[in-house]
PDB file of N, CA and C in Angstrom:
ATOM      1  N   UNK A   1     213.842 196.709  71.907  1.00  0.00           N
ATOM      2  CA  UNK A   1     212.731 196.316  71.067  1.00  0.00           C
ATOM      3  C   UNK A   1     211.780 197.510  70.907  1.00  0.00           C
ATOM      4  N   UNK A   2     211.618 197.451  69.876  1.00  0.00           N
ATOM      5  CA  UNK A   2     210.558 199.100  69.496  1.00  0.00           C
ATOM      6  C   UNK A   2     209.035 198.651  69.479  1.00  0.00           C
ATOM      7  N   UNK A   3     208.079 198.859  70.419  1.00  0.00           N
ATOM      8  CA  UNK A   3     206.877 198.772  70.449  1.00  0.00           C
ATOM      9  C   UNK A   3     206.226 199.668  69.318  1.00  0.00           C
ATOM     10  N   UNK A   4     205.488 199.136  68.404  1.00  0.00           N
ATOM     11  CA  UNK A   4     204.475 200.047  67.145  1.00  0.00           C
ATOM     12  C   UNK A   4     203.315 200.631  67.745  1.00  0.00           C
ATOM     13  N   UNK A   5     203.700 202.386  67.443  1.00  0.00           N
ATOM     14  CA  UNK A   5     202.437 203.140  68.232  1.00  0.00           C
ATOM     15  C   UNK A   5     201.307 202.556  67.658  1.00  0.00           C
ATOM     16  N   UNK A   6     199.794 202.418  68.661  1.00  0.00           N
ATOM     17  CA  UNK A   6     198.632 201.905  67.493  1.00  0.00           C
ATOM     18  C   UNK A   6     198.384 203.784  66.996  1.00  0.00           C
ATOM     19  N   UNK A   7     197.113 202.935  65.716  1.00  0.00           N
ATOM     20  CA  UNK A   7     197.241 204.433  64.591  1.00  0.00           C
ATOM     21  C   UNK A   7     196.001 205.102  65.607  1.00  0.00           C
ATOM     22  N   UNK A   8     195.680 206.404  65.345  1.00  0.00           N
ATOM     23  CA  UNK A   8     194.744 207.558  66.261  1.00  0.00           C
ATOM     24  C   UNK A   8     194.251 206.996  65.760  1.00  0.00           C
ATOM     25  N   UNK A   9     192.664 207.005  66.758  1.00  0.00           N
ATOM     26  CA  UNK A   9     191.109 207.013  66.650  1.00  0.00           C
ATOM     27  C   UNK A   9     190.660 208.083  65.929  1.00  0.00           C
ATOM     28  N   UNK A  10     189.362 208.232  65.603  1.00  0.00           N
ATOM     29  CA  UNK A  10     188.840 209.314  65.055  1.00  0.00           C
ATOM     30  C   UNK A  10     188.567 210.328  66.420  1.00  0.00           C
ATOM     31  N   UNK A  11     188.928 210.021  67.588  1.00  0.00           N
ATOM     32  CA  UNK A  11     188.313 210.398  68.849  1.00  0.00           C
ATOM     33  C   UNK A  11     189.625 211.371  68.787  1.00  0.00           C
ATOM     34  N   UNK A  12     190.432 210.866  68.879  1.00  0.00           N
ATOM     35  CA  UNK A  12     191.841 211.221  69.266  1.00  0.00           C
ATOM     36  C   UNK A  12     192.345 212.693  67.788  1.00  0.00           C
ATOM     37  N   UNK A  13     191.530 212.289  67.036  1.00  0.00           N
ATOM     38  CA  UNK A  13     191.702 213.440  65.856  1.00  0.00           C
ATOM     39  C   UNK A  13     191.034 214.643  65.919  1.00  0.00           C
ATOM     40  N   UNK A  14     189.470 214.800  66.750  1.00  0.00           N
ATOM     41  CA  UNK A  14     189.080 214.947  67.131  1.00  0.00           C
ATOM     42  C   UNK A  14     189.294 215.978  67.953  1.00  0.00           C
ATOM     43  N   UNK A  15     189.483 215.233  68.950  1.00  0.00           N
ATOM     44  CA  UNK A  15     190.094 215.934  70.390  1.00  0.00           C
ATOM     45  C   UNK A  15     191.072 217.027  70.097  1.00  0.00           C
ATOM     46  N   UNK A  16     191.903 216.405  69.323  1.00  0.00           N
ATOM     47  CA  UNK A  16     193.375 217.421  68.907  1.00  0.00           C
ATOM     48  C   UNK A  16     192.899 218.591  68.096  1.00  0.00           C
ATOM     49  N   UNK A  17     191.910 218.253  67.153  1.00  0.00           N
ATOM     50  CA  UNK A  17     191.104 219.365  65.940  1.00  0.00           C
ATOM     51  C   UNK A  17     190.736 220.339  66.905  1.00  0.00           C
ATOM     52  N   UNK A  18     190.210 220.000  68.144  1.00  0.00           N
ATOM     53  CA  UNK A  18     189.334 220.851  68.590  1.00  0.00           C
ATOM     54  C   UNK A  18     190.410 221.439  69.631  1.00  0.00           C
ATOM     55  N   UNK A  19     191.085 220.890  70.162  1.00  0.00           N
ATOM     56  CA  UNK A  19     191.936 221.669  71.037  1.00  0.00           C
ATOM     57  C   UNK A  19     193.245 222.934  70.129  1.00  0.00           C
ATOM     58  N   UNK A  20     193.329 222.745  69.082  1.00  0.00           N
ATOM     59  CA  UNK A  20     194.248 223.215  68.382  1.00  0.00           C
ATOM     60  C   UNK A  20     193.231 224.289  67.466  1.00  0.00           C
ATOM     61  N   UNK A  21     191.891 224.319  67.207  1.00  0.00           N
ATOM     62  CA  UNK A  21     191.031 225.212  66.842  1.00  0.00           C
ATOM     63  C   UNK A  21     190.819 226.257  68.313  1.00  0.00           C
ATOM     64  N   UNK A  22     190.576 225.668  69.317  1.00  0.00           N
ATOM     65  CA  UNK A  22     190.457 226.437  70.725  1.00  0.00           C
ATOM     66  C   UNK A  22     191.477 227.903  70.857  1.00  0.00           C
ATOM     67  N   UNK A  23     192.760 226.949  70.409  1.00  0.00           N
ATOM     68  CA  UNK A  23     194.240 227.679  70.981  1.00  0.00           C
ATOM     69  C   UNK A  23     194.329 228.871  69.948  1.00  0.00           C
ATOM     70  N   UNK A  24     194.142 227.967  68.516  1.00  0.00           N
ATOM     71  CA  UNK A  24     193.794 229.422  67.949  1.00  0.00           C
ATOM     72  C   UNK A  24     193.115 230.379  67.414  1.00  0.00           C
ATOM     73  N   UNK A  25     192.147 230.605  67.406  1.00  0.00           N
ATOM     74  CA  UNK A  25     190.548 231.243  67.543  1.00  0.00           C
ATOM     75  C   UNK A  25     190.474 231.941  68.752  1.00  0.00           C
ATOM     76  N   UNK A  26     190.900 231.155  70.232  1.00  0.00           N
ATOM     77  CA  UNK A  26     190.120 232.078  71.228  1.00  0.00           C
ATOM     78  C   UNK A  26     191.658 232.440  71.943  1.00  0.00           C
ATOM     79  N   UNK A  27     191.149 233.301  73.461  1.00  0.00           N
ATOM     80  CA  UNK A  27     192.086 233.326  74.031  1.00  0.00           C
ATOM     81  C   UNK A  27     191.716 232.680  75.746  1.00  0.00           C
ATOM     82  N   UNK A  28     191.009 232.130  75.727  1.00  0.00           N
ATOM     83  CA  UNK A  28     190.731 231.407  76.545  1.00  0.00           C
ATOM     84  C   UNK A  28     189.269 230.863  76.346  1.00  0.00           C
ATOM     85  N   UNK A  29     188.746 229.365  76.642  1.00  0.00           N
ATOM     86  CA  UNK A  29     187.699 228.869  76.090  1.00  0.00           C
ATOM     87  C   UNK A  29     187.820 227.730  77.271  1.00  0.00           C
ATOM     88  N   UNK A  30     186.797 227.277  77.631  1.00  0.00           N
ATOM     89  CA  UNK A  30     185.858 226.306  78.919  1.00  0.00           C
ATOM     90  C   UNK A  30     184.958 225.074  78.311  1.00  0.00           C
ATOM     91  N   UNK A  31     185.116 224.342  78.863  1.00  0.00           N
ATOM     92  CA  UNK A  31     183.934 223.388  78.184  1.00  0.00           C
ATOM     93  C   UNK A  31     183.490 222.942  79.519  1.00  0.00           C
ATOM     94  N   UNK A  32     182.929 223.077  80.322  1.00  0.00           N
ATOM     95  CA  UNK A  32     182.290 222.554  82.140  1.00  0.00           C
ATOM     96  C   UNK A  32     181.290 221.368  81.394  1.00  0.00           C
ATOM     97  N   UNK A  33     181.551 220.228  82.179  1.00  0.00           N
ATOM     98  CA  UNK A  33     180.461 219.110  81.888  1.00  0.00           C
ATOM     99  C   UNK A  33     180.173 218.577  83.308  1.00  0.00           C
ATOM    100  N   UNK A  34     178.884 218.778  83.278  1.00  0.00           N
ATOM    101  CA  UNK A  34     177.944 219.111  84.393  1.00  0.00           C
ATOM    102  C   UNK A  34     177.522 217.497  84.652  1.00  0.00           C
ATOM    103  N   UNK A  35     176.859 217.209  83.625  1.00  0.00           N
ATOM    104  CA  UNK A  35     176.163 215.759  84.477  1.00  0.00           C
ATOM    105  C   UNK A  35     176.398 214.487  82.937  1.00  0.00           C
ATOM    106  N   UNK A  36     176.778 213.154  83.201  1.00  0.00           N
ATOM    107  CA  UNK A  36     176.806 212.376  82.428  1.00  0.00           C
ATOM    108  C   UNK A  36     176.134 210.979  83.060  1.00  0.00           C
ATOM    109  N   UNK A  37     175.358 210.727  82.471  1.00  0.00           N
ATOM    110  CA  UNK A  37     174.303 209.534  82.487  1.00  0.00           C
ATOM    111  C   UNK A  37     173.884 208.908  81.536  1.00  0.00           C
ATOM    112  N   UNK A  38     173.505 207.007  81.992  1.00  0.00           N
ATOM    113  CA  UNK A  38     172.969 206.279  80.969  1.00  0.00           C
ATOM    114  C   UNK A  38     171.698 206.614  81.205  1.00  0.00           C
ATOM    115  N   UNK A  39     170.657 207.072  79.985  1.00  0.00           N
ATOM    116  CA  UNK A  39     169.506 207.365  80.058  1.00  0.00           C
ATOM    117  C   UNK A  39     168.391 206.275  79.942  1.00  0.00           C
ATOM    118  N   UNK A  40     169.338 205.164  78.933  1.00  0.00           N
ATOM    119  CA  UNK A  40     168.667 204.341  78.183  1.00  0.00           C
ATOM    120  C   UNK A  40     170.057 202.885  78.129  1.00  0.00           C
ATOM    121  N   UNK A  41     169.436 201.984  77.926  1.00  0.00           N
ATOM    122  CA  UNK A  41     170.674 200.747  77.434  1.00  0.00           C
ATOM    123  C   UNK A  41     171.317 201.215  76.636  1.00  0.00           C
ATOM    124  N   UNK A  42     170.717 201.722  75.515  1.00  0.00           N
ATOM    125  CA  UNK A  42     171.893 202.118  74.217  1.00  0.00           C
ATOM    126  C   UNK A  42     171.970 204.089  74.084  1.00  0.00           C
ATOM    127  N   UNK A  43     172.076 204.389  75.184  1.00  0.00           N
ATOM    128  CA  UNK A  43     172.092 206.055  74.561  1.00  0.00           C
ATOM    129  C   UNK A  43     172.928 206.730  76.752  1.00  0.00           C
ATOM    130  N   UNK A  44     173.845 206.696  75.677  1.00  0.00           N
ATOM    131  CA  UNK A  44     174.424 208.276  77.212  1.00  0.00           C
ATOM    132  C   UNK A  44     174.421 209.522  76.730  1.00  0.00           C
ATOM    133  N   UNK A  45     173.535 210.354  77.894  1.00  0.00           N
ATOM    134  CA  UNK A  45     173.564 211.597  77.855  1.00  0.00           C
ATOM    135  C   UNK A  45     174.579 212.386  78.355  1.00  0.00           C
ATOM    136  N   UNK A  46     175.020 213.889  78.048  1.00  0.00           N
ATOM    137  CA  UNK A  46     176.085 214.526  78.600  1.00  0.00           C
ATOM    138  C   UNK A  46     175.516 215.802  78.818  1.00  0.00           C
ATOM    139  N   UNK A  47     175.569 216.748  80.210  1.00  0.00           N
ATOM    140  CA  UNK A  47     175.174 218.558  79.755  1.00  0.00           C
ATOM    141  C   UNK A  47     176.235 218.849  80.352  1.00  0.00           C
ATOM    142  N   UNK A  48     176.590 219.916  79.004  1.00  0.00           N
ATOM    143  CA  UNK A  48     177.833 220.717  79.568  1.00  0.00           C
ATOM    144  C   UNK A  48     177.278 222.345  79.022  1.00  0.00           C
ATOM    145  N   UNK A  49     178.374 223.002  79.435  1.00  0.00           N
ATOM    146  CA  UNK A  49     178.436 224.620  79.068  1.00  0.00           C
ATOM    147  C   UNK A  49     179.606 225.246  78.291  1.00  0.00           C
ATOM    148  N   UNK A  50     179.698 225.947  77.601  1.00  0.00           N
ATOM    149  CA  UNK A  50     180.866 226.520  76.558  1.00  0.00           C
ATOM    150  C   UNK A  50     181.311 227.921  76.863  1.00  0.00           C
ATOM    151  N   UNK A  51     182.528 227.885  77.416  1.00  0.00           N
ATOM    152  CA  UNK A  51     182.714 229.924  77.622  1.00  0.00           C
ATOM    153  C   UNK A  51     183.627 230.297  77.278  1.00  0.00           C
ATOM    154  N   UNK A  52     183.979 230.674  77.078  1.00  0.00           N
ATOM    155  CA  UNK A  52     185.425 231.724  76.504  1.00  0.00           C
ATOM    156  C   UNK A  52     184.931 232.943  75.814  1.00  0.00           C
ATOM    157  N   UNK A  53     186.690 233.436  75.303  1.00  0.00           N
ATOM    158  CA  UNK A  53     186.651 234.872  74.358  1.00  0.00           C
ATOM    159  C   UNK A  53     187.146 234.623  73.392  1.00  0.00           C
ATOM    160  N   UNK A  54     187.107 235.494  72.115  1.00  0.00           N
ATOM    161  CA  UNK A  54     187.156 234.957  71.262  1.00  0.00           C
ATOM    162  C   UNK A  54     188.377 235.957  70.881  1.00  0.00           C
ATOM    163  N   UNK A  55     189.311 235.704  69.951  1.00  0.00           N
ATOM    164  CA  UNK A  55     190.760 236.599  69.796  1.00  0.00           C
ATOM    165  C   UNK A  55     190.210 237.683  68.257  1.00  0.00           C
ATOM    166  N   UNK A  56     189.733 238.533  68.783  1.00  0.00           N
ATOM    167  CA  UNK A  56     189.318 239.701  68.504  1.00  0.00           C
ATOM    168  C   UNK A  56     189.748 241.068  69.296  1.00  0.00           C
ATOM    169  N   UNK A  57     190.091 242.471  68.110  1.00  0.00           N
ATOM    170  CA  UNK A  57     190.443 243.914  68.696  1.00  0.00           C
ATOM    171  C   UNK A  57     189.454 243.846  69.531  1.00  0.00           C
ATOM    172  N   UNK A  58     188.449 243.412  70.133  1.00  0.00           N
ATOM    173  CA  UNK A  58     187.207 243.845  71.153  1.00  0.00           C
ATOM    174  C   UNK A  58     187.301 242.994  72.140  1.00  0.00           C
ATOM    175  N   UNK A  59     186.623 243.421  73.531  1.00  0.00           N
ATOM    176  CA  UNK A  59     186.958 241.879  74.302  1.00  0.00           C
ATOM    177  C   UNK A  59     185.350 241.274  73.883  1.00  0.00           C
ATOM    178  N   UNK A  60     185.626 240.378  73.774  1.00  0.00           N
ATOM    179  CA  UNK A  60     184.237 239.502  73.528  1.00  0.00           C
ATOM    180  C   UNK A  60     184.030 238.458  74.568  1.00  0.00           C
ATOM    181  N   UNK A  61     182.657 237.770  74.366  1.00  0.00           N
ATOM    182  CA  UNK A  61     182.666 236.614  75.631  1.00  0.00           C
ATOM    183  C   UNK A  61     181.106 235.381  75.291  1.00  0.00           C
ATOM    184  N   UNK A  62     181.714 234.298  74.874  1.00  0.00           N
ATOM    185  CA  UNK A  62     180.646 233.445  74.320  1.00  0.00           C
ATOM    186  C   UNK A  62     180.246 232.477  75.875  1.00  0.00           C
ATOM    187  N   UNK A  63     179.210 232.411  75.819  1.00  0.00           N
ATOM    188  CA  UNK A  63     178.530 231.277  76.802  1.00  0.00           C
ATOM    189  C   UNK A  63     176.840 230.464  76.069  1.00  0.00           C
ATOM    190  N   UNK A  64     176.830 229.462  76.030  1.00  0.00           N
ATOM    191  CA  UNK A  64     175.996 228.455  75.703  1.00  0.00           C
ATOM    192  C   UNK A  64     175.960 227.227  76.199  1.00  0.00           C
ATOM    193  N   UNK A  65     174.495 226.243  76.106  1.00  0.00           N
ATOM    194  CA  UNK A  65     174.438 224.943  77.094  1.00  0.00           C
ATOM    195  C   UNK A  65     174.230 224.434  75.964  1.00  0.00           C
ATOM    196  N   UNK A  66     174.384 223.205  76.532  1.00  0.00           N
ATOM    197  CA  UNK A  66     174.220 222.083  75.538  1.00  0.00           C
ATOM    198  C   UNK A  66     174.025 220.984  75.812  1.00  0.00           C
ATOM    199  N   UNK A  67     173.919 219.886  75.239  1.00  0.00           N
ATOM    200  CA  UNK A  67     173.861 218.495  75.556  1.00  0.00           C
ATOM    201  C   UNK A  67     174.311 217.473  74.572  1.00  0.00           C
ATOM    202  N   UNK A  68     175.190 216.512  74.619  1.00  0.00           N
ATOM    203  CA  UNK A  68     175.532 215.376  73.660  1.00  0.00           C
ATOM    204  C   UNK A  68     174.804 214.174  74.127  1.00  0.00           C
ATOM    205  N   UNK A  69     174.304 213.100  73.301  1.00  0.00           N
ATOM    206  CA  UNK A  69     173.769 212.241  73.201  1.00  0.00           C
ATOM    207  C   UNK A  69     174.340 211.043  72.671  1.00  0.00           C
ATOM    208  N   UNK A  70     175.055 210.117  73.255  1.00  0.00           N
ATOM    209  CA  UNK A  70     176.233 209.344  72.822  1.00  0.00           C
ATOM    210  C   UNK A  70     174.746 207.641  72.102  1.00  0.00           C
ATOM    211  N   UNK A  71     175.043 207.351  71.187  1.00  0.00           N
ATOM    212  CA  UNK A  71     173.994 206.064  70.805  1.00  0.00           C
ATOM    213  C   UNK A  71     175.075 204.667  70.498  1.00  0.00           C
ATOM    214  N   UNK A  72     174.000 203.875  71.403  1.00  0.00           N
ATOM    215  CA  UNK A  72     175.920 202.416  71.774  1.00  0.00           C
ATOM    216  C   UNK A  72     175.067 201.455  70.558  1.00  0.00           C
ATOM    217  N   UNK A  73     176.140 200.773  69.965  1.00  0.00           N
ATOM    218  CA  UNK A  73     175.665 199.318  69.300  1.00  0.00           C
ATOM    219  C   UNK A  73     175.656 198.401  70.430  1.00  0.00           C
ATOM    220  N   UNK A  74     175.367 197.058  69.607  1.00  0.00           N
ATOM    221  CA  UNK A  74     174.755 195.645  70.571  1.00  0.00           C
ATOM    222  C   UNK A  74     176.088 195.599  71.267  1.00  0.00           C
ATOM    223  N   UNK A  75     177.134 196.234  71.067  1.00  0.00           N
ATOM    224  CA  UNK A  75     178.485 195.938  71.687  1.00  0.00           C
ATOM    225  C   UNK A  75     178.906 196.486  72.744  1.00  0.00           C
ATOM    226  N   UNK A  76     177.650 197.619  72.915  1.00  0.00           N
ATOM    227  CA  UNK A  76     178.353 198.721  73.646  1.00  0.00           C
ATOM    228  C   UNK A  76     179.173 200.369  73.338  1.00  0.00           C
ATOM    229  N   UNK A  77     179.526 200.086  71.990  1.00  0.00           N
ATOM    230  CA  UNK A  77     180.232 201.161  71.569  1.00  0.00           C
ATOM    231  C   UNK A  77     179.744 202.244  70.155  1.00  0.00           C
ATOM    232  N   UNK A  78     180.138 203.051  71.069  1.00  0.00           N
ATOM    233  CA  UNK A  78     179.571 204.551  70.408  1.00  0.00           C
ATOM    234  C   UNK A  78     179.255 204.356  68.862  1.00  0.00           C
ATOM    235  N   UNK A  79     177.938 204.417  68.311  1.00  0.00           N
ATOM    236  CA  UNK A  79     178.482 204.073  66.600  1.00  0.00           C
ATOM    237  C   UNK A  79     177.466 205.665  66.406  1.00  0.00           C
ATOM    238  N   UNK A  80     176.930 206.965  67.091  1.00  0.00           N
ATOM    239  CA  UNK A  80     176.373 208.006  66.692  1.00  0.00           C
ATOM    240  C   UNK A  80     176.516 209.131  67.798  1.00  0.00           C
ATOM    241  N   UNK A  81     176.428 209.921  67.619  1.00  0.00           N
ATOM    242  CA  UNK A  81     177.266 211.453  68.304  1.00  0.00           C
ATOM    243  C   UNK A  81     176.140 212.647  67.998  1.00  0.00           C
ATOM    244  N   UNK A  82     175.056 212.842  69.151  1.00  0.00           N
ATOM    245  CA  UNK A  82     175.010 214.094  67.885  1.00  0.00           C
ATOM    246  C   UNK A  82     174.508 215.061  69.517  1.00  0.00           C
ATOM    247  N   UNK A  83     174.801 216.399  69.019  1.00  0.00           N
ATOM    248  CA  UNK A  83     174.939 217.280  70.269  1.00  0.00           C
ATOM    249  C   UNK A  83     173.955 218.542  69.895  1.00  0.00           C
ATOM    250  N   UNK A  84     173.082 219.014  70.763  1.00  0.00           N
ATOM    251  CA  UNK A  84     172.409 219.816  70.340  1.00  0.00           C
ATOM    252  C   UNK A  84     172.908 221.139  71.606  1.00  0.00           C
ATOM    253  N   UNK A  85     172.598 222.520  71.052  1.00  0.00           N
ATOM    254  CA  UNK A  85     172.965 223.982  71.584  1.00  0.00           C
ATOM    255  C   UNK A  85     171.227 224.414  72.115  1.00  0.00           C
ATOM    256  N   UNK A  86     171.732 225.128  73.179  1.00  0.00           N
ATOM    257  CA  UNK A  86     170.617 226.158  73.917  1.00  0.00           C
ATOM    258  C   UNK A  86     169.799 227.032  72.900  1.00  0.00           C
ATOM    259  N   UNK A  87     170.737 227.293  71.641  1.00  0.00           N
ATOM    260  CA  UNK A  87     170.064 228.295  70.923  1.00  0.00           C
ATOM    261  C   UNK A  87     170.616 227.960  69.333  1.00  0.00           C
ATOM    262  N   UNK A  88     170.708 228.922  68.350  1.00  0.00           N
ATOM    263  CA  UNK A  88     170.760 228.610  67.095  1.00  0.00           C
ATOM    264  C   UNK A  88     172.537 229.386  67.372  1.00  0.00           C
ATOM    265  N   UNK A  89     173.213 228.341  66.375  1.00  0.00           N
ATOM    266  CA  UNK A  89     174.524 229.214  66.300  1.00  0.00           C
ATOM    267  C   UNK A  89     174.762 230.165  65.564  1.00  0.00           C
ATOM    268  N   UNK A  90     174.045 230.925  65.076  1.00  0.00           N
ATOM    269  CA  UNK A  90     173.816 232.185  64.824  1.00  0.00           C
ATOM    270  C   UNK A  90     173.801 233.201  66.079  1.00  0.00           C
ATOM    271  N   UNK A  91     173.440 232.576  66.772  1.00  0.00           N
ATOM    272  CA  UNK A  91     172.522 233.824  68.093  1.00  0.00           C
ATOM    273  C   UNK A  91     174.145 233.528  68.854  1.00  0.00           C
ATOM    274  N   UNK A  92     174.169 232.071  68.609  1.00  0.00           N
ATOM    275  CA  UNK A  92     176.021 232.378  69.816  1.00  0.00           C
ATOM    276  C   UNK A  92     176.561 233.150  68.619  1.00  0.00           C
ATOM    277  N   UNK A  93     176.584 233.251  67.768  1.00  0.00           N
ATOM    278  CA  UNK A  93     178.576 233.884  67.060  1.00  0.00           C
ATOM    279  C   UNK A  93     177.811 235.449  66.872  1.00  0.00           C
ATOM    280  N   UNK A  94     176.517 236.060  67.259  1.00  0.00           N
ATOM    281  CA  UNK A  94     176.337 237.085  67.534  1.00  0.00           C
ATOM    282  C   UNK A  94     176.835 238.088  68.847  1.00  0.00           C
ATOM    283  N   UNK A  95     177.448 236.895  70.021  1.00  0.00           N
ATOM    284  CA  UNK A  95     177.624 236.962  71.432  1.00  0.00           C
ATOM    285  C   UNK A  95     179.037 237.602  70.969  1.00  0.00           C
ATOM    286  N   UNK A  96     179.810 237.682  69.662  1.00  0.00           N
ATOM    287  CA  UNK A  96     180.786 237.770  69.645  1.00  0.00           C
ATOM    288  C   UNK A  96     181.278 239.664  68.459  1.00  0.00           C
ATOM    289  N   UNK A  97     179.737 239.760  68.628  1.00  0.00           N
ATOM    290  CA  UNK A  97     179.822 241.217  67.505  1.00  0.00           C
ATOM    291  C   UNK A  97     179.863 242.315  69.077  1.00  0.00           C
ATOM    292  N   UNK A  98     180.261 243.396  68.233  1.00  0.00           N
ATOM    293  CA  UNK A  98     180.557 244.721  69.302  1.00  0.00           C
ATOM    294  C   UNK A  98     178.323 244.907  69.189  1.00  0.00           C
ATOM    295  N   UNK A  99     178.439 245.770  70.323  1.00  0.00           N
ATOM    296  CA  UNK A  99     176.829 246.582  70.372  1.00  0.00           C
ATOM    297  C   UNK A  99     176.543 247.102  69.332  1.00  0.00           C
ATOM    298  N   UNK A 100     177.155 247.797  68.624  1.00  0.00           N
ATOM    299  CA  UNK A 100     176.837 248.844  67.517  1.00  0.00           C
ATOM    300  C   UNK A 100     176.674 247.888  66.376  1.00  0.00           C
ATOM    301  N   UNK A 101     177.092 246.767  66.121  1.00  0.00           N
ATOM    302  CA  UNK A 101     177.213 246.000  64.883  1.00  0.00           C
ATOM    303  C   UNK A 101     175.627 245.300  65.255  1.00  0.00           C
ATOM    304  N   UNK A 102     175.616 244.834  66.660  1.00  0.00           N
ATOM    305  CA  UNK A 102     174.202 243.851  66.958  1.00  0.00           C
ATOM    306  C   UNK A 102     172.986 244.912  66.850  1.00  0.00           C
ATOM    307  N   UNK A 103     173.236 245.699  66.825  1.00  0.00           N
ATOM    308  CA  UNK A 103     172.089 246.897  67.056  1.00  0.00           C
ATOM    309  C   UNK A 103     171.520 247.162  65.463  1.00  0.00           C
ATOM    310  N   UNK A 104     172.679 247.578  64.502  1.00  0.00           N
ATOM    311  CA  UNK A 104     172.643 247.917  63.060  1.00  0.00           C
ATOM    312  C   UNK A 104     172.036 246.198  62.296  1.00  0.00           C
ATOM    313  N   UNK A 105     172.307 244.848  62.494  1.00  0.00           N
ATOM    314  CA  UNK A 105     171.771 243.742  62.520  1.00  0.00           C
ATOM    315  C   UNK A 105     170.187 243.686  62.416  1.00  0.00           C
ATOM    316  N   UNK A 106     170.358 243.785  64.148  1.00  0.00           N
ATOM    317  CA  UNK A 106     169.165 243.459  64.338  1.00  0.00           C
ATOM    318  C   UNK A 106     167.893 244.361  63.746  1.00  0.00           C
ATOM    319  N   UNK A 107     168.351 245.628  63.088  1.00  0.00           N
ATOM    320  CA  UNK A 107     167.369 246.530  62.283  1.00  0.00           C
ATOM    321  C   UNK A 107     167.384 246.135  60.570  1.00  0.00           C
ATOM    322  N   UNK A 108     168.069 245.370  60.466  1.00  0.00           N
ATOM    323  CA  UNK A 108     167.843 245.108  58.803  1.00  0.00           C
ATOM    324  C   UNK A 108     166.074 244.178  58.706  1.00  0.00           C
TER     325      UNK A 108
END
């Protein structure tokens, strides 16, 4: 008897987008999640940290904190997502220019 796979979540699309963007973009990349708590009845918090290199002729090396903010309906379940960075993502995908490029930048 053939059991019918159920169809992916958006979680599960997700997950894969981002693991398959990871593999190819970097050459090694971290996500550490530090502390997860209900803050509130309807809201879980998450802090994590982001590190890797990025697959570039240079060695490069990104690190940033962060935090996600999960918001539950009357049911319990996740119906909003939104995650905020330590800094502007500008200032991280700068973590990823050689000296001479951040130097010539930062003088315009």
């Amino acid at each position: 008897m053939l059991i019918p796979k159920p169809a992916p979540t958006d979680w599960v699309i997700v997950y894969w987008s981002l693991r398959f963007h990871a593999q190819l973009f970097f050459t090694n990349i971290a996500l550490d999640l530090h502390d997860v708590s209900q803050t509130k009845p309807d809201k879980i918090e998450a802090n994590w940290t982001v590190r890797g290199s990025l697959r570039l002729p240079w060695e490069t090396h990104i690190f940033f904190k962060g935090n996600s903010s999960y918001y539950l309906n009357e049911r319990g379940l996740i119906y909003k997502h939104v995650d905020t960075w330590d800094r502007q993502p500008t200032d991280v995908l700068k973590q990823f220019l050689p000296e001479a490029i951040k130097n010539f930048t930062e003088n315009l």
